[in-house]
PDB file of N, CA and C in Angstrom:
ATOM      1  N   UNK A   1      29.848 -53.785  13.076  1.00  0.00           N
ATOM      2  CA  UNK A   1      28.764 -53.830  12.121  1.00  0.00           C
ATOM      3  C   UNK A   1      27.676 -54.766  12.643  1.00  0.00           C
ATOM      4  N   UNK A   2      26.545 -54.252  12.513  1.00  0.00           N
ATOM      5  CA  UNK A   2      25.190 -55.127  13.288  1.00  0.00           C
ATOM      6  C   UNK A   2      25.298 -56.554  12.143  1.00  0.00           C
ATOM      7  N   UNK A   3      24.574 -57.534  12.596  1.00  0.00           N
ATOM      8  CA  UNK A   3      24.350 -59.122  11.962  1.00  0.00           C
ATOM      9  C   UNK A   3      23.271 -58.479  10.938  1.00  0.00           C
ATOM     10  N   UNK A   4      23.554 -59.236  10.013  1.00  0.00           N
ATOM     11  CA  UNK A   4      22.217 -58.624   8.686  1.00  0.00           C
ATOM     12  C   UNK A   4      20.750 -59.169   9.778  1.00  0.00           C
ATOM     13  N   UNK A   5      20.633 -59.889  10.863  1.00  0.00           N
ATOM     14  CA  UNK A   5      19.683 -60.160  11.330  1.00  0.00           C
ATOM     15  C   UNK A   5      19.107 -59.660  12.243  1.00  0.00           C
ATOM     16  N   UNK A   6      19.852 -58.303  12.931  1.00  0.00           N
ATOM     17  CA  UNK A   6      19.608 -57.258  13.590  1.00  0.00           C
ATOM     18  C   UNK A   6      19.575 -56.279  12.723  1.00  0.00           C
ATOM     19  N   UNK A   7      19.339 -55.775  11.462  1.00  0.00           N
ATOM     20  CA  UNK A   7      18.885 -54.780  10.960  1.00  0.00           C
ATOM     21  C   UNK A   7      17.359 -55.165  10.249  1.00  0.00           C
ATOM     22  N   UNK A   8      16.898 -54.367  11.054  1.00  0.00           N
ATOM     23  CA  UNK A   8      15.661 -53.758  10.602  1.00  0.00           C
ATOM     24  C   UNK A   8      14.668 -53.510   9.339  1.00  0.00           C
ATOM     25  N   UNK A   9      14.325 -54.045   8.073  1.00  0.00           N
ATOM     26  CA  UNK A   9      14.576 -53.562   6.857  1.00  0.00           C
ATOM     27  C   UNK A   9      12.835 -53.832   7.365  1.00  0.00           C
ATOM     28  N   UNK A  10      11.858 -53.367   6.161  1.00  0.00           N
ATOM     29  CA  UNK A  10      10.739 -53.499   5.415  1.00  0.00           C
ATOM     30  C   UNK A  10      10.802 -54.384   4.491  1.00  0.00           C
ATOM     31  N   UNK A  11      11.162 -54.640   3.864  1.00  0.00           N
ATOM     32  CA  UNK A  11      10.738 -55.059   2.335  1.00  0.00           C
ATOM     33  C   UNK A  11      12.772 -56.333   2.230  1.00  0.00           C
ATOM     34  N   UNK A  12      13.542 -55.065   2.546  1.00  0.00           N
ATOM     35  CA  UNK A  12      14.500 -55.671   1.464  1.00  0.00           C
ATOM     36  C   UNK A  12      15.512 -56.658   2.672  1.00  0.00           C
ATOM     37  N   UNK A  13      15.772 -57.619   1.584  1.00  0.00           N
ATOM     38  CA  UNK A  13      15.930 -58.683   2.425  1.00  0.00           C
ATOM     39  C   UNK A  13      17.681 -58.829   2.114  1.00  0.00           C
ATOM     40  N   UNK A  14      17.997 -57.564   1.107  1.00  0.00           N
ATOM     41  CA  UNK A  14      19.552 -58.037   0.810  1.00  0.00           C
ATOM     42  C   UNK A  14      19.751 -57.454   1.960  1.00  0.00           C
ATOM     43  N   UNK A  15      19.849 -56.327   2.035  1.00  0.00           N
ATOM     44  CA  UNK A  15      20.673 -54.919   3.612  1.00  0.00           C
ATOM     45  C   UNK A  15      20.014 -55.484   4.701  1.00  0.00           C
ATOM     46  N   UNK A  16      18.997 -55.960   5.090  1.00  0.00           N
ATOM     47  CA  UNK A  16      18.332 -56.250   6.299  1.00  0.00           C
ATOM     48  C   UNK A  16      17.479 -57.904   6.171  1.00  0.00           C
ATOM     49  N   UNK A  17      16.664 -58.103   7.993  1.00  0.00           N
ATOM     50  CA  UNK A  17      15.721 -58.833   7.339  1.00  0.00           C
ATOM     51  C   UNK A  17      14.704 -59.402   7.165  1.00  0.00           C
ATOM     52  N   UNK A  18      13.969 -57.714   6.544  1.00  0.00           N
ATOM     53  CA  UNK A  18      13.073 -57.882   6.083  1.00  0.00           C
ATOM     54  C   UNK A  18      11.508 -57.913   6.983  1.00  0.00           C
ATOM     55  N   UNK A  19      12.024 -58.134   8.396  1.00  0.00           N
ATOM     56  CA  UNK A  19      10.817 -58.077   9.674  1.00  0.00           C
ATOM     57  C   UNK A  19      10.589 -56.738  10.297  1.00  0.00           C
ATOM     58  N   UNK A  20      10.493 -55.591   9.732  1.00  0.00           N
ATOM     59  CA  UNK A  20      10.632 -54.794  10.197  1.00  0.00           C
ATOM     60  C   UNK A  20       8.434 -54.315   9.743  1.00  0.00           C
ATOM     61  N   UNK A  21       7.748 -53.928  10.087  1.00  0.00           N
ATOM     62  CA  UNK A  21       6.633 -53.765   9.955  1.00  0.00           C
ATOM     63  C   UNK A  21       6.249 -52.089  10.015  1.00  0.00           C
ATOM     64  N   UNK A  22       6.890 -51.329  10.650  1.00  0.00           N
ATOM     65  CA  UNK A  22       6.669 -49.796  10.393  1.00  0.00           C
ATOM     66  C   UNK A  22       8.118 -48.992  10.715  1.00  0.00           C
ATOM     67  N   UNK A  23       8.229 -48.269   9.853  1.00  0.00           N
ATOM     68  CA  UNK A  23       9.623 -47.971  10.101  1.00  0.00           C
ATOM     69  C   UNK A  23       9.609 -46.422  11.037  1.00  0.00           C
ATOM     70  N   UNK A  24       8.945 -46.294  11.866  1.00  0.00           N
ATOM     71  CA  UNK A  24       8.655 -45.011  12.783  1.00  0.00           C
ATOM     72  C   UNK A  24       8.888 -45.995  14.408  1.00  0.00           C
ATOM     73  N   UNK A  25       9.922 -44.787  14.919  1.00  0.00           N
ATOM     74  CA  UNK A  25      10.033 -45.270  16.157  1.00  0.00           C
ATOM     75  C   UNK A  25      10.104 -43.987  17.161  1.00  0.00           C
ATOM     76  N   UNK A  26      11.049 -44.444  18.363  1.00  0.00           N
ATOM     77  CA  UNK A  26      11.171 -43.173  19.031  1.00  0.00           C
ATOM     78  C   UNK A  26      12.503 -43.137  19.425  1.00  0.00           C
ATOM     79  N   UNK A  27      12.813 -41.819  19.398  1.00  0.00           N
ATOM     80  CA  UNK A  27      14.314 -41.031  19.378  1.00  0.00           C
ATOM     81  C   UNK A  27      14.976 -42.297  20.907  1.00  0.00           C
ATOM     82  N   UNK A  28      16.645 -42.675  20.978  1.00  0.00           N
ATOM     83  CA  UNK A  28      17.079 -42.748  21.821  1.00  0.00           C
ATOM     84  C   UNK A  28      17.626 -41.484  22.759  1.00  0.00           C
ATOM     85  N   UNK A  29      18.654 -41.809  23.902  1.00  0.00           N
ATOM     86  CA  UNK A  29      19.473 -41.046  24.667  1.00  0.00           C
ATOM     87  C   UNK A  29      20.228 -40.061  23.839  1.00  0.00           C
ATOM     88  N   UNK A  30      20.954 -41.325  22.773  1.00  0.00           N
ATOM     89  CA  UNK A  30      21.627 -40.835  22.499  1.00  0.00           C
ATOM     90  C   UNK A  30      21.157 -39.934  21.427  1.00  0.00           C
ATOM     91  N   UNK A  31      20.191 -40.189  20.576  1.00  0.00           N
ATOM     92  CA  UNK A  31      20.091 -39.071  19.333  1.00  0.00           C
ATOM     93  C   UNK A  31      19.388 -37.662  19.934  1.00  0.00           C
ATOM     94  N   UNK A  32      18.363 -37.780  21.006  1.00  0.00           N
ATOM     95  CA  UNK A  32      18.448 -36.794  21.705  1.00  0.00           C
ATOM     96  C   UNK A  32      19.458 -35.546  21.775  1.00  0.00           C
ATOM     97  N   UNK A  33      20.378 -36.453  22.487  1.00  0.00           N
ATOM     98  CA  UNK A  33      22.015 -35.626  22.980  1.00  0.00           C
ATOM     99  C   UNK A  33      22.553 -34.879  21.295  1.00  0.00           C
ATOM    100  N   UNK A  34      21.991 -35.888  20.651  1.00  0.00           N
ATOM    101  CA  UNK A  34      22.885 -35.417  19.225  1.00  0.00           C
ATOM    102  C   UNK A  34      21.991 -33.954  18.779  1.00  0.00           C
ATOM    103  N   UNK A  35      21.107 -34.020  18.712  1.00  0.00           N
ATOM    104  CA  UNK A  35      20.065 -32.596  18.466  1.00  0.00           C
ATOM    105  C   UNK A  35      20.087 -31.761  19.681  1.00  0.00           C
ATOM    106  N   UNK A  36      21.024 -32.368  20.923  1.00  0.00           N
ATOM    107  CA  UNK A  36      21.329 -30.976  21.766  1.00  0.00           C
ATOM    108  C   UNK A  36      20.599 -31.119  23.201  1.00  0.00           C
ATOM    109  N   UNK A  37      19.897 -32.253  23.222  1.00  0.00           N
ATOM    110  CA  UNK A  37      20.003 -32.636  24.446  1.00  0.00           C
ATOM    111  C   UNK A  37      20.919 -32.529  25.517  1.00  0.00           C
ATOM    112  N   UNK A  38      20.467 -32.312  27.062  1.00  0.00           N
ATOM    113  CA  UNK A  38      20.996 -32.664  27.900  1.00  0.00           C
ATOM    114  C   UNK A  38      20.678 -33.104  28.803  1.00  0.00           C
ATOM    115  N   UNK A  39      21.580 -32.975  30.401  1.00  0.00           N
ATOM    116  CA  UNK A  39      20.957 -33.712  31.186  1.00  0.00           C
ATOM    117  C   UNK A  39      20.699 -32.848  32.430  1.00  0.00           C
ATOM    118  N   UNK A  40      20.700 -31.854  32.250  1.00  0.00           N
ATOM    119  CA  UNK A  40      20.101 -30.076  32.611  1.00  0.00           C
ATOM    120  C   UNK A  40      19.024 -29.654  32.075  1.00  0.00           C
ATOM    121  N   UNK A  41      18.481 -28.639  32.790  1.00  0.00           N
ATOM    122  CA  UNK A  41      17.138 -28.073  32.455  1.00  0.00           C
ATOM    123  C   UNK A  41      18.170 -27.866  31.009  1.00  0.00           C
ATOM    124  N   UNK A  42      16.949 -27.841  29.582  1.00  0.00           N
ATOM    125  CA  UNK A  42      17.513 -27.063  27.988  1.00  0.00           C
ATOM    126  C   UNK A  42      15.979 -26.785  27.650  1.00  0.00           C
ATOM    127  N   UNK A  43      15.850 -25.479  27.378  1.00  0.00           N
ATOM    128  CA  UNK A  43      14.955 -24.907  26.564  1.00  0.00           C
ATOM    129  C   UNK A  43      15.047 -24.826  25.164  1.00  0.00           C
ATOM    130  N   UNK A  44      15.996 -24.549  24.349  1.00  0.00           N
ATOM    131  CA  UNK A  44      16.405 -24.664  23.414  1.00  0.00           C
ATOM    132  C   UNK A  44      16.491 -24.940  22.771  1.00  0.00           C
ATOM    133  N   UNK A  45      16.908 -26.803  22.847  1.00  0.00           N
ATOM    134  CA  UNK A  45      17.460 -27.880  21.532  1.00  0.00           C
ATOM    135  C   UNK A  45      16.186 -28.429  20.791  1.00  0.00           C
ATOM    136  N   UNK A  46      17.115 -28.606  19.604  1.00  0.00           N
ATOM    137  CA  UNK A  46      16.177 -29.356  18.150  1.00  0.00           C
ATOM    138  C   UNK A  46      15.137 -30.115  18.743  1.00  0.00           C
ATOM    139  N   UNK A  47      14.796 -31.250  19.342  1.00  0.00           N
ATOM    140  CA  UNK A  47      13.861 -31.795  20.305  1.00  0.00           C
ATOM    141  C   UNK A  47      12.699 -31.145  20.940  1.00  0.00           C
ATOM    142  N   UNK A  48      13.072 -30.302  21.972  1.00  0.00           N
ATOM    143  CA  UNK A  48      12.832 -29.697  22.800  1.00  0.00           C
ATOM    144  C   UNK A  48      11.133 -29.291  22.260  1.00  0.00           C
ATOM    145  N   UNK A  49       9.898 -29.892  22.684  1.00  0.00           N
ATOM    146  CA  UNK A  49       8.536 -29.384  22.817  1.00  0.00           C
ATOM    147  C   UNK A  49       7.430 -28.738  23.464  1.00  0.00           C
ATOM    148  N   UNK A  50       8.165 -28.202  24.733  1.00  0.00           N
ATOM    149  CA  UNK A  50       7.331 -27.965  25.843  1.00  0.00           C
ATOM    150  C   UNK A  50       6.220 -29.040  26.225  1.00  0.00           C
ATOM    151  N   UNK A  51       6.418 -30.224  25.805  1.00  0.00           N
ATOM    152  CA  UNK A  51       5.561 -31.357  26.270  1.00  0.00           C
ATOM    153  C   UNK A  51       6.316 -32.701  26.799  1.00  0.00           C
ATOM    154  N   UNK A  52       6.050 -33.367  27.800  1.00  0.00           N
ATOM    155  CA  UNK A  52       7.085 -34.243  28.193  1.00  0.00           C
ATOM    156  C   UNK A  52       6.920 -35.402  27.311  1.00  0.00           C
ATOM    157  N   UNK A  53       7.743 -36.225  26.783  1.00  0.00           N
ATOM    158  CA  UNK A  53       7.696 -37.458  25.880  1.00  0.00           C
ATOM    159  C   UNK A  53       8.557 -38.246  26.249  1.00  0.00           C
ATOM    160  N   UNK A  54       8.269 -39.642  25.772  1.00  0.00           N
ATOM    161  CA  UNK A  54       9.521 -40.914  25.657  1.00  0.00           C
ATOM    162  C   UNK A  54      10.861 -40.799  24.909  1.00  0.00           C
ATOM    163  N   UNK A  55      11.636 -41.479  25.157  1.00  0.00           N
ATOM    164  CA  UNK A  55      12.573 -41.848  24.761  1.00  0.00           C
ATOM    165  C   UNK A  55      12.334 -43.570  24.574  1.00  0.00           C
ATOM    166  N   UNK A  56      13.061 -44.165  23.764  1.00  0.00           N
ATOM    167  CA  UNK A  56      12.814 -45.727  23.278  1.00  0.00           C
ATOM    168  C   UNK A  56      14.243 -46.302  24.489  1.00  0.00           C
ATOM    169  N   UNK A  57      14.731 -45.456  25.141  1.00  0.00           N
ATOM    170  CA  UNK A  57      16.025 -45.779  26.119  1.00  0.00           C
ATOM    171  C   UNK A  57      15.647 -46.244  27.404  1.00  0.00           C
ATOM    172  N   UNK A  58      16.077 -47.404  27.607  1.00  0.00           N
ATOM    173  CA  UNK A  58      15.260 -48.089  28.902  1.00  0.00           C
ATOM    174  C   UNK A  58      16.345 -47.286  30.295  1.00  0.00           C
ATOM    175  N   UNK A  59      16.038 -47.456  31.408  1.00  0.00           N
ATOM    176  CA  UNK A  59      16.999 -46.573  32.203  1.00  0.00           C
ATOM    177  C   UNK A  59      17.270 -47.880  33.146  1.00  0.00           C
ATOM    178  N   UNK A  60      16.351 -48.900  34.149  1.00  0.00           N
ATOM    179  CA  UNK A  60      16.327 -49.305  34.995  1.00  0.00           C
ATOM    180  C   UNK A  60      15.137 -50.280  35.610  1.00  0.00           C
ATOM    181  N   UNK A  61      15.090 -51.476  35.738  1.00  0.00           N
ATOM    182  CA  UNK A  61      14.315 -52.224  36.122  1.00  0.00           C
ATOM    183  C   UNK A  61      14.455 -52.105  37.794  1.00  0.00           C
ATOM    184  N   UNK A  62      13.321 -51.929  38.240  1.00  0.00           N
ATOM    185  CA  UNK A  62      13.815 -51.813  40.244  1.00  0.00           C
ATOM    186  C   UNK A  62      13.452 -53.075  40.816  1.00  0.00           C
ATOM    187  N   UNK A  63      12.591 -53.843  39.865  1.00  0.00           N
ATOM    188  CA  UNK A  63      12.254 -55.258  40.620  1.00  0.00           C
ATOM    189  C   UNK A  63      10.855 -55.907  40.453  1.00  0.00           C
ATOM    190  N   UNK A  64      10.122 -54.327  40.517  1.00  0.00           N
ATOM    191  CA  UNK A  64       8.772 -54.225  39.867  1.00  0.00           C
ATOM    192  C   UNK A  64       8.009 -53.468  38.521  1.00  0.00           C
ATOM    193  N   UNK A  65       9.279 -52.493  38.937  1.00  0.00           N
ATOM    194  CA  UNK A  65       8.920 -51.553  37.437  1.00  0.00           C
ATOM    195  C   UNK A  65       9.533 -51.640  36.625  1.00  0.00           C
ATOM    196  N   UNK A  66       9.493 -51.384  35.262  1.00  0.00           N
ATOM    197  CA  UNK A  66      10.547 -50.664  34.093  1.00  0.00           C
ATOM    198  C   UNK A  66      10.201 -49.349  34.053  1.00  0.00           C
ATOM    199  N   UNK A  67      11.591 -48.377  34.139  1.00  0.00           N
ATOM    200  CA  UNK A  67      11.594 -47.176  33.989  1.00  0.00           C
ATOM    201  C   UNK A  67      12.109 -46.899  32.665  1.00  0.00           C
ATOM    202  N   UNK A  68      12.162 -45.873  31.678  1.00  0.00           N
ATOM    203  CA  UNK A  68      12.594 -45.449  30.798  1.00  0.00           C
ATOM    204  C   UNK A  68      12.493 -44.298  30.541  1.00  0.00           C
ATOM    205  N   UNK A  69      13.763 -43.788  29.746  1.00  0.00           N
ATOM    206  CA  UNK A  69      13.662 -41.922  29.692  1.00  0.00           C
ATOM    207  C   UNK A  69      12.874 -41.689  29.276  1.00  0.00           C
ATOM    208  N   UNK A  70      12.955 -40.165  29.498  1.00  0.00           N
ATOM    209  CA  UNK A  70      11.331 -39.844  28.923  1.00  0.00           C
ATOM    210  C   UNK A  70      12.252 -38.344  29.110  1.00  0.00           C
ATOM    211  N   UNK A  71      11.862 -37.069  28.430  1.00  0.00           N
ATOM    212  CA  UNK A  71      11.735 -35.723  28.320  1.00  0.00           C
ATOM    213  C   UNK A  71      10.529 -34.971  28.778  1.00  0.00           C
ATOM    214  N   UNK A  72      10.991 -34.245  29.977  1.00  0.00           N
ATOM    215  CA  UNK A  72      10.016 -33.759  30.766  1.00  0.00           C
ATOM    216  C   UNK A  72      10.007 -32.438  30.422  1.00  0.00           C
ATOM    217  N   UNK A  73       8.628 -31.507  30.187  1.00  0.00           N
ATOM    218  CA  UNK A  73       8.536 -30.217  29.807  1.00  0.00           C
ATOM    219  C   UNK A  73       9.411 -29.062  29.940  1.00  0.00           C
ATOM    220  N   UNK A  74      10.452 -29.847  30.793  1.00  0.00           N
ATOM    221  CA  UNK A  74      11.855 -28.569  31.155  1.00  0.00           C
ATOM    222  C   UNK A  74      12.993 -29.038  30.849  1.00  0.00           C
ATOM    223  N   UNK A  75      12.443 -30.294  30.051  1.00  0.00           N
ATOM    224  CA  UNK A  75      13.915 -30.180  28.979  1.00  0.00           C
ATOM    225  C   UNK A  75      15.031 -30.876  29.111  1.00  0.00           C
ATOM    226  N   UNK A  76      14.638 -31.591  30.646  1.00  0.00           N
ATOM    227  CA  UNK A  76      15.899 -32.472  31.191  1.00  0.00           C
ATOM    228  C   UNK A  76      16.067 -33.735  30.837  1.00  0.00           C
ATOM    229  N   UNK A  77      16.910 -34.766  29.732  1.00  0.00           N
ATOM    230  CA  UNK A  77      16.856 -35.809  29.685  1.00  0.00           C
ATOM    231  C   UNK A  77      17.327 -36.942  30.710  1.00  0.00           C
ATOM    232  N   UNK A  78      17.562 -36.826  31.622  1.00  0.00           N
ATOM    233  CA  UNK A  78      18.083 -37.247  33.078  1.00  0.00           C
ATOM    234  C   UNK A  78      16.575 -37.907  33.507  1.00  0.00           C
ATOM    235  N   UNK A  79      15.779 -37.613  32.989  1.00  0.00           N
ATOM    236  CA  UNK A  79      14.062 -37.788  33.484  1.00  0.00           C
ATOM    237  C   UNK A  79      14.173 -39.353  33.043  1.00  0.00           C
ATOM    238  N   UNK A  80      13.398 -40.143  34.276  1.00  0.00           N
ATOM    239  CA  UNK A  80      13.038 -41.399  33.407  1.00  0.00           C
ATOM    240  C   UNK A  80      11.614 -41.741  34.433  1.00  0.00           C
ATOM    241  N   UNK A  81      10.626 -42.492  34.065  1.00  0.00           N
ATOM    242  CA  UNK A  81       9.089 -43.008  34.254  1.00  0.00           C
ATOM    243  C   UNK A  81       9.273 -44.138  33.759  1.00  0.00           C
ATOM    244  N   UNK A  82       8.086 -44.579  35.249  1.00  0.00           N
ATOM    245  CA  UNK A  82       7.576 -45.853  34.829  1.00  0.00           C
ATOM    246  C   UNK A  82       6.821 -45.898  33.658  1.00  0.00           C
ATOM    247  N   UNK A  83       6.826 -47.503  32.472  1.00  0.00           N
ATOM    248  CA  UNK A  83       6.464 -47.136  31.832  1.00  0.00           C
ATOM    249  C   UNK A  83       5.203 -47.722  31.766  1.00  0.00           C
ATOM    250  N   UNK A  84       3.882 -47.765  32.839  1.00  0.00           N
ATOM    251  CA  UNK A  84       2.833 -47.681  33.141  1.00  0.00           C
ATOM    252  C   UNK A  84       2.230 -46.073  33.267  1.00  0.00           C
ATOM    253  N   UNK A  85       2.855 -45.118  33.513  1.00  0.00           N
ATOM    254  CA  UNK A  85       3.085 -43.705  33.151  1.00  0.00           C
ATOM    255  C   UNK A  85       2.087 -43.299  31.766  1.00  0.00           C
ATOM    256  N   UNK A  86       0.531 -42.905  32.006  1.00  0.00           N
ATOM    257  CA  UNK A  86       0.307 -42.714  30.441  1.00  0.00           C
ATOM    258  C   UNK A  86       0.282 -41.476  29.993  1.00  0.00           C
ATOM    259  N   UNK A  87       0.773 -40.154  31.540  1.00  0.00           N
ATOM    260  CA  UNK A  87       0.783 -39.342  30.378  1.00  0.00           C
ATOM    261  C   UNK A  87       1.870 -38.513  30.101  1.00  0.00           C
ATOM    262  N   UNK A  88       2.384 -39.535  29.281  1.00  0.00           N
ATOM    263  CA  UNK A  88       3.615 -38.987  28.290  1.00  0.00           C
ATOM    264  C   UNK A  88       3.263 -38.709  26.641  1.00  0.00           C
ATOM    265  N   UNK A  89       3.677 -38.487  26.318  1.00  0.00           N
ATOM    266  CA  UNK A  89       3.557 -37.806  24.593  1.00  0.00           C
ATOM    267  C   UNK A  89       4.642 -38.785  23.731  1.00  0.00           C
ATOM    268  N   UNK A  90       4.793 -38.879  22.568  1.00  0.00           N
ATOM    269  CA  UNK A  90       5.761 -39.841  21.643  1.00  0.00           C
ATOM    270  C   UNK A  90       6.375 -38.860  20.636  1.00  0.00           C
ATOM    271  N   UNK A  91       7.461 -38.619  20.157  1.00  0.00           N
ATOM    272  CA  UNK A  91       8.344 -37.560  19.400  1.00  0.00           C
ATOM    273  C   UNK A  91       8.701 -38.934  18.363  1.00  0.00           C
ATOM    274  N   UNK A  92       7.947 -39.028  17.259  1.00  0.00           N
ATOM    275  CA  UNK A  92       8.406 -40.413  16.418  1.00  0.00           C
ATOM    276  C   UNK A  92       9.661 -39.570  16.133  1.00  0.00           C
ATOM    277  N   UNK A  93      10.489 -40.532  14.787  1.00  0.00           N
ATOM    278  CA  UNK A  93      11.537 -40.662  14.676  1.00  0.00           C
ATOM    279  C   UNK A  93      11.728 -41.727  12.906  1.00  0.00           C
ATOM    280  N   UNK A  94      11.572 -40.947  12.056  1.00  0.00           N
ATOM    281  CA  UNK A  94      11.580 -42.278  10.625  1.00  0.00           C
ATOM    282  C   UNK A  94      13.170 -42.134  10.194  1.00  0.00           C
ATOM    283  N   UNK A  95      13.613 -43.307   9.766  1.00  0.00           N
ATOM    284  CA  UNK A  95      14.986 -43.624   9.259  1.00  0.00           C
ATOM    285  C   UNK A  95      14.736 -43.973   8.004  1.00  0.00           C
ATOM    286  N   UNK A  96      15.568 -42.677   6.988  1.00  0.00           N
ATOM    287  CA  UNK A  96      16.092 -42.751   5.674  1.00  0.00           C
ATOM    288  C   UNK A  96      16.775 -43.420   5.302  1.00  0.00           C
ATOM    289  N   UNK A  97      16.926 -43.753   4.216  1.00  0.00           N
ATOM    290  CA  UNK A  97      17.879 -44.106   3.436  1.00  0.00           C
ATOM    291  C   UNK A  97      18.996 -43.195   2.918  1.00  0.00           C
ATOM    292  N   UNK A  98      20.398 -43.223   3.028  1.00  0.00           N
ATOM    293  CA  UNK A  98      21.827 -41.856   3.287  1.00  0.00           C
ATOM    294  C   UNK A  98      20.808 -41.327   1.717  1.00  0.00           C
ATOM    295  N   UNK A  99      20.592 -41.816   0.433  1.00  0.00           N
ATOM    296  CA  UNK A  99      20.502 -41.270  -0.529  1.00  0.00           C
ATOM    297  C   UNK A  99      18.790 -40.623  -1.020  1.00  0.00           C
ATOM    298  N   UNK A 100      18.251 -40.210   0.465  1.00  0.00           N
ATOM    299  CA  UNK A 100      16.754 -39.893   0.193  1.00  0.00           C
ATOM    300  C   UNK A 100      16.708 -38.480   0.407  1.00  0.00           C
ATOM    301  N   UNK A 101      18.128 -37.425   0.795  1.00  0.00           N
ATOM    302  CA  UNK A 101      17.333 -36.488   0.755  1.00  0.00           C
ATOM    303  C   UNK A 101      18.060 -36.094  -0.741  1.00  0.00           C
ATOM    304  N   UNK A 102      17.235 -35.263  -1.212  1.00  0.00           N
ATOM    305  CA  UNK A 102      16.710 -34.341  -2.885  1.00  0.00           C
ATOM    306  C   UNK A 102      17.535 -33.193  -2.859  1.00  0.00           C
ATOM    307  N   UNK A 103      17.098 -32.046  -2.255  1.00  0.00           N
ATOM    308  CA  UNK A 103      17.499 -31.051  -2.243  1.00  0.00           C
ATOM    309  C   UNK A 103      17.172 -30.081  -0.505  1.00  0.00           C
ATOM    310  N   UNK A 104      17.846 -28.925  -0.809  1.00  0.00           N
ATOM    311  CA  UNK A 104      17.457 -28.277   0.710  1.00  0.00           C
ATOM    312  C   UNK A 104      18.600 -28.466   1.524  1.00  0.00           C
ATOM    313  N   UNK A 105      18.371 -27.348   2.750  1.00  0.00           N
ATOM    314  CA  UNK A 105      19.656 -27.234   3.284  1.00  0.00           C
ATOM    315  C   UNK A 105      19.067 -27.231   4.983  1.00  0.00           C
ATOM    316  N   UNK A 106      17.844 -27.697   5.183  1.00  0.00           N
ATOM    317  CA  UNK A 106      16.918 -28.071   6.538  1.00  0.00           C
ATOM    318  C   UNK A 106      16.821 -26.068   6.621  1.00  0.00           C
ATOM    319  N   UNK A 107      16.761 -25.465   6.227  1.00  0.00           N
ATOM    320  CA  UNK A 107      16.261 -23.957   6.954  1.00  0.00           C
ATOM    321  C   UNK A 107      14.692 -24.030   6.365  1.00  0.00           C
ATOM    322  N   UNK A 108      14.045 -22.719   6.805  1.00  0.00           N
ATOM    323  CA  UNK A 108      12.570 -22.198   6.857  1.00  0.00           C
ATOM    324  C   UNK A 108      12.222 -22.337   5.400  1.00  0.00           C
ATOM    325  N   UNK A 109      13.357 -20.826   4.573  1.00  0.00           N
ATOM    326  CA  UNK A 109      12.990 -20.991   3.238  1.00  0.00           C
ATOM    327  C   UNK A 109      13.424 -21.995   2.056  1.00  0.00           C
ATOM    328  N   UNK A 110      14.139 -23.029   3.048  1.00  0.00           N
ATOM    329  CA  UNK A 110      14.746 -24.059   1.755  1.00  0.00           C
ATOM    330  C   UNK A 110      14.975 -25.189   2.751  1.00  0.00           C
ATOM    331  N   UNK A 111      13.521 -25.509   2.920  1.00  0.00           N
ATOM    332  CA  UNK A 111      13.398 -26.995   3.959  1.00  0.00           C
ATOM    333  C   UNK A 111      14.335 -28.279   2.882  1.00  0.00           C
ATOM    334  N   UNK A 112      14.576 -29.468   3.729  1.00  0.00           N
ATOM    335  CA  UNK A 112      14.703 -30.349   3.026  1.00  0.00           C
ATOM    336  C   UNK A 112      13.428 -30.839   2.141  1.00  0.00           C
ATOM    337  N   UNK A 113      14.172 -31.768   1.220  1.00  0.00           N
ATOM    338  CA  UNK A 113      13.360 -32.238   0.281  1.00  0.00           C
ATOM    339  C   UNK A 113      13.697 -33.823   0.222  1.00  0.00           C
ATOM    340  N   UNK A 114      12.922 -34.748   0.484  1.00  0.00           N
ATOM    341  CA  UNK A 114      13.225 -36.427   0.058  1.00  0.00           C
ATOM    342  C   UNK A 114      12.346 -36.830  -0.991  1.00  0.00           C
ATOM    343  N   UNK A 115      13.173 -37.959  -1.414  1.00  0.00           N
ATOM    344  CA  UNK A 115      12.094 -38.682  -2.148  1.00  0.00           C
ATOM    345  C   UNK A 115      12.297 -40.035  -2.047  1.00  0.00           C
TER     346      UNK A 115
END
C-alpha cells in the first residue's frame, strides 16, 4: 500500500495529500500493455492512434540523455526518445474515483456515464 504521502489527491487530505494540482497525466508501460499494448508492431489496441506519443515511463538515462517510452505510429511500445524529442503527441490519462462511473457498459450505443 503506497504512504498516504505518495498518493496524489486534489483537495482531500484524508485518502491522499492533498498536493496534487491537475489530476491528468500520461498512460504508463504498464497501462498501455493493459489496453493491449505491445512490444511488436499492434495496429489494433485500445491506445493505438496512428500518431506517435509519450508514455510517463522513463526507459534509460545514457549519461547525457533521458530516454522515455513513447508509442510510435506502428504501434510498438518497445519505442523510447529522448525527451528533448518535440515531436511527440500526449494520450492524457484522468483517474476516477472506483464509485464515479453512473451507468453504461463503455460500447458506441451505451457509452459510459460518470459523475
Amino acid at each position: 500500500m503506497c504512504e498516504k504521502n505518495d498518493r496524489f489527491t486534489v483537495n482531500d487530505i484524508q485518502l491522499g495529500n492533498g498536493n496534487l494540482t491537475y489530476s491528468v497525466g500520461l498512460p504508463t508501460d504498464d497501462e498501455t500493455i493493459l489496453a493491449g499494448g505491445a512490444y511488436t508492431n499492434n495496429y489494433t489496441f485500445y491506445l493505438y492512434t496512428w500518431n506517435h506519443y509519450w508514455t510517463m515511463s522513463p526507459k534509460n538515462f545514457d549519461g547525457s540523455d533521458a530516454n522515455v517510452r513513447s508509442v510510435p505510429s506502428y504501434g510498438n511500445l518497445y519505442y523510447s526518445s529522448k525527451v528533448n524529442v518535440s515531436l511527440r503527441g500526449v494520450r492524457p490519462v484522468i483517474n476516477l474515483k472506483p464509485n464515479s462511473l453512473k451507468q453504461g457498459d463503455g460500447t458506441s450505443l451505451n457509452p459510459y456515464r460518470i459523475a
